[in-house]
C-alpha atoms as a PDB file:
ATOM      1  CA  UNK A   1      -2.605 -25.486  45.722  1.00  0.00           C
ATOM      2  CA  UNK A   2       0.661 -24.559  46.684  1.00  0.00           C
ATOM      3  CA  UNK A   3       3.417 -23.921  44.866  1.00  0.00           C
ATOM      4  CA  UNK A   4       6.388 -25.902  44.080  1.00  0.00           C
ATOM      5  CA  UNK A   5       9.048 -23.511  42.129  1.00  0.00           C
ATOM      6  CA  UNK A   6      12.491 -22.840  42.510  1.00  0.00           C
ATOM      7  CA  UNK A   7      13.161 -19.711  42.435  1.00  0.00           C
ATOM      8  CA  UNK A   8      17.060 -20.318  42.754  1.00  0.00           C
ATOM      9  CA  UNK A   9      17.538 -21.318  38.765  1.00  0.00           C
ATOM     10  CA  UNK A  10      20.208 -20.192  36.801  1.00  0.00           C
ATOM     11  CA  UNK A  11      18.542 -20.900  33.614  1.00  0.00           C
ATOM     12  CA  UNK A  12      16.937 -18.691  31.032  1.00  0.00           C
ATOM     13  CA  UNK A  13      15.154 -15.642  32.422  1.00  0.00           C
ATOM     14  CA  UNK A  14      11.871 -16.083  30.087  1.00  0.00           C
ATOM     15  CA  UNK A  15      11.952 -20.116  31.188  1.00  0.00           C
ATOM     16  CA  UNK A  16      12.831 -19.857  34.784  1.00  0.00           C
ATOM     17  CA  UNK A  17       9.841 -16.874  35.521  1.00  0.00           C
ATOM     18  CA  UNK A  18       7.650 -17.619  32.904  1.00  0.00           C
ATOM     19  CA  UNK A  19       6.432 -21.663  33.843  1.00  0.00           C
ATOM     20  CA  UNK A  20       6.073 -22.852  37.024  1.00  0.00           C
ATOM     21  CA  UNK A  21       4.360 -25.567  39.008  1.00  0.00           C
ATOM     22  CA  UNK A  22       1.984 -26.158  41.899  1.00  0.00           C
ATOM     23  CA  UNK A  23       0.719 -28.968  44.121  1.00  0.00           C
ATOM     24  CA  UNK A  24      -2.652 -30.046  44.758  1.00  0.00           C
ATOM     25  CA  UNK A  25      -3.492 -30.658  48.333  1.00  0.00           C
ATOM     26  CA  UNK A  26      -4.026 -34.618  46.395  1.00  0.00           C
ATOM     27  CA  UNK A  27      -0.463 -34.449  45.692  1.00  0.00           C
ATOM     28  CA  UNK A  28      -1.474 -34.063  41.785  1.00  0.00           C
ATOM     29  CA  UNK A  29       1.014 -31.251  40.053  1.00  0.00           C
ATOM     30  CA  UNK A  30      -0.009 -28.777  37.537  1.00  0.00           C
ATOM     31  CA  UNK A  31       2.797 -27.249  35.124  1.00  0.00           C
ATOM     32  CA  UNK A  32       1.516 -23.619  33.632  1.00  0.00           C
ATOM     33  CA  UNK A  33       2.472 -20.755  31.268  1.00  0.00           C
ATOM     34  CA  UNK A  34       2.264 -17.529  33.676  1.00  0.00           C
ATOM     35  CA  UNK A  35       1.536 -15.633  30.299  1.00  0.00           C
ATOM     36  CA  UNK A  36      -0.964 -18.493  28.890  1.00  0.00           C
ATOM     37  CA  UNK A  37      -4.072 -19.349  30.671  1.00  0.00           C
ATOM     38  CA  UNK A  38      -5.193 -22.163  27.938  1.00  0.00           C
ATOM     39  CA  UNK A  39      -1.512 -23.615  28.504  1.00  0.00           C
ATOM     40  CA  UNK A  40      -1.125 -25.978  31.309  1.00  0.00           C
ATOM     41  CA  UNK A  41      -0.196 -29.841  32.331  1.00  0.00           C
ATOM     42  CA  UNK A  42      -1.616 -31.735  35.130  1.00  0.00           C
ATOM     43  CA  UNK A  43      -0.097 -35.006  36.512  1.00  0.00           C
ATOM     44  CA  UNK A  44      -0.192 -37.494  39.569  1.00  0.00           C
ATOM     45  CA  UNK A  45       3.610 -38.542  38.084  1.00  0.00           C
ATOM     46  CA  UNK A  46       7.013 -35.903  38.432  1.00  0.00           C
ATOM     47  CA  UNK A  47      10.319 -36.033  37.783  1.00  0.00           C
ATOM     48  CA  UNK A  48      13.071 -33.575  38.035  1.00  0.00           C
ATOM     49  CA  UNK A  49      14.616 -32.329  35.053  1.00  0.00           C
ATOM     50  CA  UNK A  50      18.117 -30.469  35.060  1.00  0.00           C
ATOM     51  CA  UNK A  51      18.527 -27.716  32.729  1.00  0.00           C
ATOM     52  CA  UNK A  52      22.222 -27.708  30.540  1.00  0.00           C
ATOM     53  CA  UNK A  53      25.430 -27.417  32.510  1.00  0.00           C
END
């Protein structure tokens, strides 16, 4: 998988280094907690979601 994150975020500190996300070589993407193993979303479906101005 490789990895899709931004590492140019302004938002929260714990938020912007804590979850990330990686694609599949099938495209799928798979959200995860860095700190939580049993924590994790996997999807064929993204969208981009902007954090508070």
């Amino acid at each position: 998988m490789s990895s899709a994150n931004n590492t140019s975020s302004d938002g929260p500190p714990a938020i912007d280094t804590r979850f990330r996300a990686r694609e599949s070589d099938d495209g799928r993407v798979e959200i995860f907690d860095s700190e939580n193993d049993d924590a994790w979303i996997r999807s064929d479906y993204t969208l981009e979601v902007a954090g508070p101005n």
